[in-house]
N, C-alpha and C. Protein backbone atom coordinates (compact mmCIF):
# COMPACT_ATOMS: atom_id res chain seq x y z
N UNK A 1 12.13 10.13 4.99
CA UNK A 1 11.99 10.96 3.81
C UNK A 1 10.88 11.97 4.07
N UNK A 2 11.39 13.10 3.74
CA UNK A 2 10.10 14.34 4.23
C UNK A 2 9.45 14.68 2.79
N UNK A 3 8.53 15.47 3.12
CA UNK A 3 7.62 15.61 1.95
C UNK A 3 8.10 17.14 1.59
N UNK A 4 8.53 17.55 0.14
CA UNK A 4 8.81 18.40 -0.31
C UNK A 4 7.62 20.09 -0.28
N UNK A 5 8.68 20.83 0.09
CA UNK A 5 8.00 21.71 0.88
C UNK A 5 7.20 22.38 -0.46
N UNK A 6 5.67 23.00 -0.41
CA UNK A 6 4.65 23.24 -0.88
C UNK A 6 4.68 24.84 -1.16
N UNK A 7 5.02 25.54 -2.23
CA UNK A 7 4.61 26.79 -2.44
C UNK A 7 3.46 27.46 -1.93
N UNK A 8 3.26 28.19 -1.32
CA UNK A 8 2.75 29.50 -0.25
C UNK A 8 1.33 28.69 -0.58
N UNK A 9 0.95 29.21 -2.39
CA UNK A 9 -0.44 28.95 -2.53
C UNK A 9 -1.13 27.92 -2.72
N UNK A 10 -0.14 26.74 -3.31
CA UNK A 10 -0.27 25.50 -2.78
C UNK A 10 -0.63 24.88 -1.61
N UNK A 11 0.14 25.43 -0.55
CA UNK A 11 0.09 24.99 0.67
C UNK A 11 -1.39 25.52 0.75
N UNK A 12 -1.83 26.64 0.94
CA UNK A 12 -3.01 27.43 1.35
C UNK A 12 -4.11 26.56 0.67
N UNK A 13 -3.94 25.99 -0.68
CA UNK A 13 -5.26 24.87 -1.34
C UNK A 13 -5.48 24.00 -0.95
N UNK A 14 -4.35 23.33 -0.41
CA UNK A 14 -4.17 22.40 0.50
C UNK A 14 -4.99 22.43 1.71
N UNK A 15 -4.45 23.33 2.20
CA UNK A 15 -5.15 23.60 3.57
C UNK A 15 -6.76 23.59 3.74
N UNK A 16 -7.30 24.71 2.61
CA UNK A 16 -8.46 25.11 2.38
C UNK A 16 -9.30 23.52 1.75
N UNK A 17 -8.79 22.80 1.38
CA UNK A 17 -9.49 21.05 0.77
C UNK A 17 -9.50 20.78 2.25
N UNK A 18 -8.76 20.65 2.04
CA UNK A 18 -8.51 20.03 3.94
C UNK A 18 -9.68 20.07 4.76
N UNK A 19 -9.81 21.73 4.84
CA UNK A 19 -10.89 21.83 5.79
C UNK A 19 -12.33 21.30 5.34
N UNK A 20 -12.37 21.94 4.04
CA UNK A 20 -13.75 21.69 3.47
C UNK A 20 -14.00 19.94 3.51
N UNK A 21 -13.06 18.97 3.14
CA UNK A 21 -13.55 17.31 3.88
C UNK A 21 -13.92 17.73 5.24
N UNK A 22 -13.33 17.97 5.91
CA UNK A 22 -14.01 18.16 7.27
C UNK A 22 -14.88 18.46 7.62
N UNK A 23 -15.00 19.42 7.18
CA UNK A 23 -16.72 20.22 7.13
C UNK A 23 -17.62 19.30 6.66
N UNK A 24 -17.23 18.32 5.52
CA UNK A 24 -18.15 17.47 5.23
C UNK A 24 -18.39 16.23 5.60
N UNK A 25 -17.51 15.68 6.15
CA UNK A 25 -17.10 14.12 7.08
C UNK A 25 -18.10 14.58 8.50
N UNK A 26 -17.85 15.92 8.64
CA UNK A 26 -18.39 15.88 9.63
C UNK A 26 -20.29 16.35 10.03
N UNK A 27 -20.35 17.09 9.03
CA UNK A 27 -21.84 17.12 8.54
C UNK A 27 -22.80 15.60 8.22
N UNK A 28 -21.57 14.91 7.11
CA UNK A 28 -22.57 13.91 7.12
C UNK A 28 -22.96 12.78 8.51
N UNK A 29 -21.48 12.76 9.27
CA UNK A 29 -21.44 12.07 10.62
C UNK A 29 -22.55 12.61 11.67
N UNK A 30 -22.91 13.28 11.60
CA UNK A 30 -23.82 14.67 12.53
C UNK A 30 -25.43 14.38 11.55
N UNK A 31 -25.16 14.08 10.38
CA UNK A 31 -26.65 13.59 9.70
C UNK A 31 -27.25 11.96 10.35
N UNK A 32 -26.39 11.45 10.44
CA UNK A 32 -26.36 10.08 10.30
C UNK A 32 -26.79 10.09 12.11
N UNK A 33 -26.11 10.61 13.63
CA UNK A 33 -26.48 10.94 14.64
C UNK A 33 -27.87 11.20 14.54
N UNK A 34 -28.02 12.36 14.08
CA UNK A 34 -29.49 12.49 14.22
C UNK A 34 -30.85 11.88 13.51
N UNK A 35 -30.27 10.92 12.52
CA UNK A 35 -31.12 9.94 12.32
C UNK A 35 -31.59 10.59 10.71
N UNK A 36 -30.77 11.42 10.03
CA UNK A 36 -31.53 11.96 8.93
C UNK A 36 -31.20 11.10 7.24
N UNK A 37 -29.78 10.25 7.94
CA UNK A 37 -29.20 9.28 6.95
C UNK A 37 -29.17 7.94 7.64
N UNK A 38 -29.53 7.14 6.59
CA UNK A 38 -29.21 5.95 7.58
C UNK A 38 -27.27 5.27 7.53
N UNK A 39 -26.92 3.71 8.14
CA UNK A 39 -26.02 3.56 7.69
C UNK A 39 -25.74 3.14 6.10
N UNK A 40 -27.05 2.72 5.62
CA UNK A 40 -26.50 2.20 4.53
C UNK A 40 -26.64 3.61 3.37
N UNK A 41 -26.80 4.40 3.62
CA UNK A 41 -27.04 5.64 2.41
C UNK A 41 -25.87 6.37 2.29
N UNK A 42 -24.83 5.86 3.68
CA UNK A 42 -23.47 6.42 4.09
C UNK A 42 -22.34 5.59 3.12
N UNK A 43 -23.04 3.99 3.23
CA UNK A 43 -21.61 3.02 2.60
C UNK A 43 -22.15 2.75 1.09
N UNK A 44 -23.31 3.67 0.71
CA UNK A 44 -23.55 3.70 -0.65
C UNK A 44 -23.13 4.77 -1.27
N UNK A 45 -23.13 5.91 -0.83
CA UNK A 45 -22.50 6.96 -1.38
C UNK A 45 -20.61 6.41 -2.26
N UNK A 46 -21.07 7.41 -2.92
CA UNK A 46 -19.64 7.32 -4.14
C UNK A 46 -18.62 8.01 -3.44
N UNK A 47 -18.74 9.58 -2.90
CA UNK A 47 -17.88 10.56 -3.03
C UNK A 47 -16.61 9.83 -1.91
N UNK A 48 -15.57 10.80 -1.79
CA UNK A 48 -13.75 10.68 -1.25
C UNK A 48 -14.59 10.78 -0.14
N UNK A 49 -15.39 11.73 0.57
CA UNK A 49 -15.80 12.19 1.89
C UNK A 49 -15.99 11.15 2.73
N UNK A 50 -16.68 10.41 1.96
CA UNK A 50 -17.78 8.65 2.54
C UNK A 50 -16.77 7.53 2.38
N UNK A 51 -15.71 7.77 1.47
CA UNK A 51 -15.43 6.34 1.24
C UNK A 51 -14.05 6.37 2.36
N UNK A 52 -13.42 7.55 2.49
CA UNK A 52 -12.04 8.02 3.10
C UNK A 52 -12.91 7.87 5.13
N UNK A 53 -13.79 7.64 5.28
CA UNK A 53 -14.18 7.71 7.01
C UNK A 53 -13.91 6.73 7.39
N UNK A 54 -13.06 6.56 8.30
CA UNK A 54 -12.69 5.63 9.07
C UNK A 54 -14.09 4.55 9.62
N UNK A 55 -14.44 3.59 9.74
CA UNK A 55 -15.46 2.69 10.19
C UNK A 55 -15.51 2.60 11.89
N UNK A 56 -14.53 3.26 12.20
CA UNK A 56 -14.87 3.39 13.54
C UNK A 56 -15.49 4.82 13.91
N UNK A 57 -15.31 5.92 12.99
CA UNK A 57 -15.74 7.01 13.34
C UNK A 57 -17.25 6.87 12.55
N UNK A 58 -17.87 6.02 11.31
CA UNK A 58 -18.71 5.77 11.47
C UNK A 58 -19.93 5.03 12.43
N UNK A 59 -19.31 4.15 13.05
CA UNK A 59 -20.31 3.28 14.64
C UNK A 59 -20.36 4.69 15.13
N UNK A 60 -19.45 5.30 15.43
CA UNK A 60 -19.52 5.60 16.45
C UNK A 60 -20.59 6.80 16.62
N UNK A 61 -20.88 7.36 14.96
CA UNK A 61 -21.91 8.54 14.97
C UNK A 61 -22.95 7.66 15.27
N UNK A 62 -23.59 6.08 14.47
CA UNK A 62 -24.41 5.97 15.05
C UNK A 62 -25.32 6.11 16.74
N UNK A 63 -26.66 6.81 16.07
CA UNK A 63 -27.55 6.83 17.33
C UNK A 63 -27.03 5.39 18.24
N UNK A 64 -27.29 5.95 19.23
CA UNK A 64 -27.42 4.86 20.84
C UNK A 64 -25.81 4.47 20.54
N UNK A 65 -25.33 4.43 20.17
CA UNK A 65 -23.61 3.35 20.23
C UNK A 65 -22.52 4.68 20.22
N UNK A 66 -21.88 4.18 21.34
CA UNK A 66 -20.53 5.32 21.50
C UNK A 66 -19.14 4.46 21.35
N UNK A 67 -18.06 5.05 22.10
CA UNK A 67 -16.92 4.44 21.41
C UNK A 67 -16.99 2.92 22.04
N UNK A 68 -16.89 2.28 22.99
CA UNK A 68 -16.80 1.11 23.71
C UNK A 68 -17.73 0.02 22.80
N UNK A 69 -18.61 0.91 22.18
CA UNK A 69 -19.77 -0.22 22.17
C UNK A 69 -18.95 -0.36 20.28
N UNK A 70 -19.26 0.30 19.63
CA UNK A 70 -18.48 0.44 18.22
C UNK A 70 -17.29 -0.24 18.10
N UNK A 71 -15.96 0.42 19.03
CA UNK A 71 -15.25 -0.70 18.84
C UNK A 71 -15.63 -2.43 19.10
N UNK A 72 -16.56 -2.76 19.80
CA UNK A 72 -17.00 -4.12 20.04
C UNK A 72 -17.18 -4.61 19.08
N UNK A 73 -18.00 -3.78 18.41
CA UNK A 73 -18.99 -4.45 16.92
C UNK A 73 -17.66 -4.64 15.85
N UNK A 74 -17.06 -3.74 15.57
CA UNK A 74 -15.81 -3.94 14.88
C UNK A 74 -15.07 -5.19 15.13
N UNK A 75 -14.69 -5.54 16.57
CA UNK A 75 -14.32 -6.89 16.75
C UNK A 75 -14.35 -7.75 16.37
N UNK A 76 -16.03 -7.72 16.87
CA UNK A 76 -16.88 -9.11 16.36
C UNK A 76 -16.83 -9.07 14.82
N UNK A 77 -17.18 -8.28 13.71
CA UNK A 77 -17.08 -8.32 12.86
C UNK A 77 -15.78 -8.31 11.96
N UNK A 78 -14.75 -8.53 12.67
CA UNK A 78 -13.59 -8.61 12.28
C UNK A 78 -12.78 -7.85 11.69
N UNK A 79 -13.41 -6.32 11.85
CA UNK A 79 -13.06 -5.14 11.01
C UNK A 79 -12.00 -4.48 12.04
N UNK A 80 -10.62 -4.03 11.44
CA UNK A 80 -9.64 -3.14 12.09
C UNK A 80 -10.07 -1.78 12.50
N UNK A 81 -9.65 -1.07 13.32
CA UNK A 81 -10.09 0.19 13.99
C UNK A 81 -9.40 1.30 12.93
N UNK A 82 -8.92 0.83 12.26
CA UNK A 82 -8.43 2.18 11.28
C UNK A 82 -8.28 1.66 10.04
N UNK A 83 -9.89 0.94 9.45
CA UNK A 83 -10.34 0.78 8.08
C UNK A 83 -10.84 1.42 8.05
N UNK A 84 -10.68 2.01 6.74
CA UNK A 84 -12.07 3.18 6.12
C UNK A 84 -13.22 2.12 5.37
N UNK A 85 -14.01 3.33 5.25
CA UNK A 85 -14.98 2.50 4.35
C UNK A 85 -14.85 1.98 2.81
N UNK A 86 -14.01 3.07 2.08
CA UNK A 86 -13.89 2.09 1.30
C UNK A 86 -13.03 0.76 1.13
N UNK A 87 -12.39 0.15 2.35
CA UNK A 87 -11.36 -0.63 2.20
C UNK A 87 -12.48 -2.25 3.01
N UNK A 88 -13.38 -1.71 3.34
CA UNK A 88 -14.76 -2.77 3.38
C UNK A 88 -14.81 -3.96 2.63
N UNK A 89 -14.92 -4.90 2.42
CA UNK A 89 -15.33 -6.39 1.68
C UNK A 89 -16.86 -6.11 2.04
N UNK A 90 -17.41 -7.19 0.75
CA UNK A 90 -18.77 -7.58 0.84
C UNK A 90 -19.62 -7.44 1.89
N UNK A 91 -18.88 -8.83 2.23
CA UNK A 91 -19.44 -9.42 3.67
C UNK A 91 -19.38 -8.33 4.74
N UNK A 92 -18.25 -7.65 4.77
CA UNK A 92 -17.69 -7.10 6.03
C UNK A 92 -19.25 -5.92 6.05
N UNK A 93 -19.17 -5.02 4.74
CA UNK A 93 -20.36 -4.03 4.39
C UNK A 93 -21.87 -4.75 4.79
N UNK A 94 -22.28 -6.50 4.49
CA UNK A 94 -23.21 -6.76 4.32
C UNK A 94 -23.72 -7.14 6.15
N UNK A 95 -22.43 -7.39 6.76
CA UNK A 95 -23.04 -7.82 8.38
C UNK A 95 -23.06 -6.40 9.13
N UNK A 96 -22.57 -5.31 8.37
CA UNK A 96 -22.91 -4.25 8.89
C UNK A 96 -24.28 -3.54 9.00
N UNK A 97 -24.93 -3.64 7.60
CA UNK A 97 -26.08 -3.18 7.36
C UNK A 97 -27.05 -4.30 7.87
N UNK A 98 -26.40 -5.53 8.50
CA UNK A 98 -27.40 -6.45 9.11
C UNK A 98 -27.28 -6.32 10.30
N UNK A 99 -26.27 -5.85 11.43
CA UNK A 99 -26.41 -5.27 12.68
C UNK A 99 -27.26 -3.94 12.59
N UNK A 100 -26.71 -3.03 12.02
CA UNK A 100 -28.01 -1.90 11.47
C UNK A 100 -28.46 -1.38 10.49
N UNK A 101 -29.74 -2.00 10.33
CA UNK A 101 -30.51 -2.07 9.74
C UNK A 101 -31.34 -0.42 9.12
N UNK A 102 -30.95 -0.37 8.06
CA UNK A 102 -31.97 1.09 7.98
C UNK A 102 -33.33 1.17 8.45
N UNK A 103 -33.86 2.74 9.16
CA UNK A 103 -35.04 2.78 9.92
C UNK A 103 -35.96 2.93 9.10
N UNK A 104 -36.95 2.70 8.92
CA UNK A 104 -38.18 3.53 7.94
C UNK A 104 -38.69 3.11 7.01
């Protein structure tokens, strides 16, 4: 079943949301790298931006941990490679912020 095709300016709002999450998934991912957010200010936030990020593309902004090491932690913690954050349990959120720990 295909998805019913989108009037010109529709499509174009579409498009234009589109980008602007991006712009912002990826700003805050790029905050969080450089150490200006921690993880837990990321899985506290309310907005679609924070809750819609995949948990693997979160490890993976964290400082020092790249993809090998992120997917590990996911493992161990029993979390799927293509959960978002808001689809998190308690526990799952609470051994996260206990592997990392906010700095400061």
């Amino acid at each position: 079943m295909s998805l019913p095709a989108l009037p010109p300016e529709q499509r174009a709002e579409a498009l234009a949301k589109a980008g602007r999450v991006r712009k912002e998934r990826s700003e805050m991912l790029a905050a969080l790298k450089a150490g200006r957010v921690s993880l837990l200010d990321i899985l506290d936030r309310g907005d679609d931006t924070a809750r819609q990020t995949r948990a693997l593309h979160l490890l993976q902004s964290l400082p020092g941990v790249g993809k090998v090491q992120a997917r590990r932690h996911l493992i161990d913690l029993g979390i799927a490679e293509t959960r978002r954050i808001q689809d998190l349990g308690e526990r799952q959120r609470a051994r996260l912020i206990e592997l990392f720990p906010p700095q400061g």
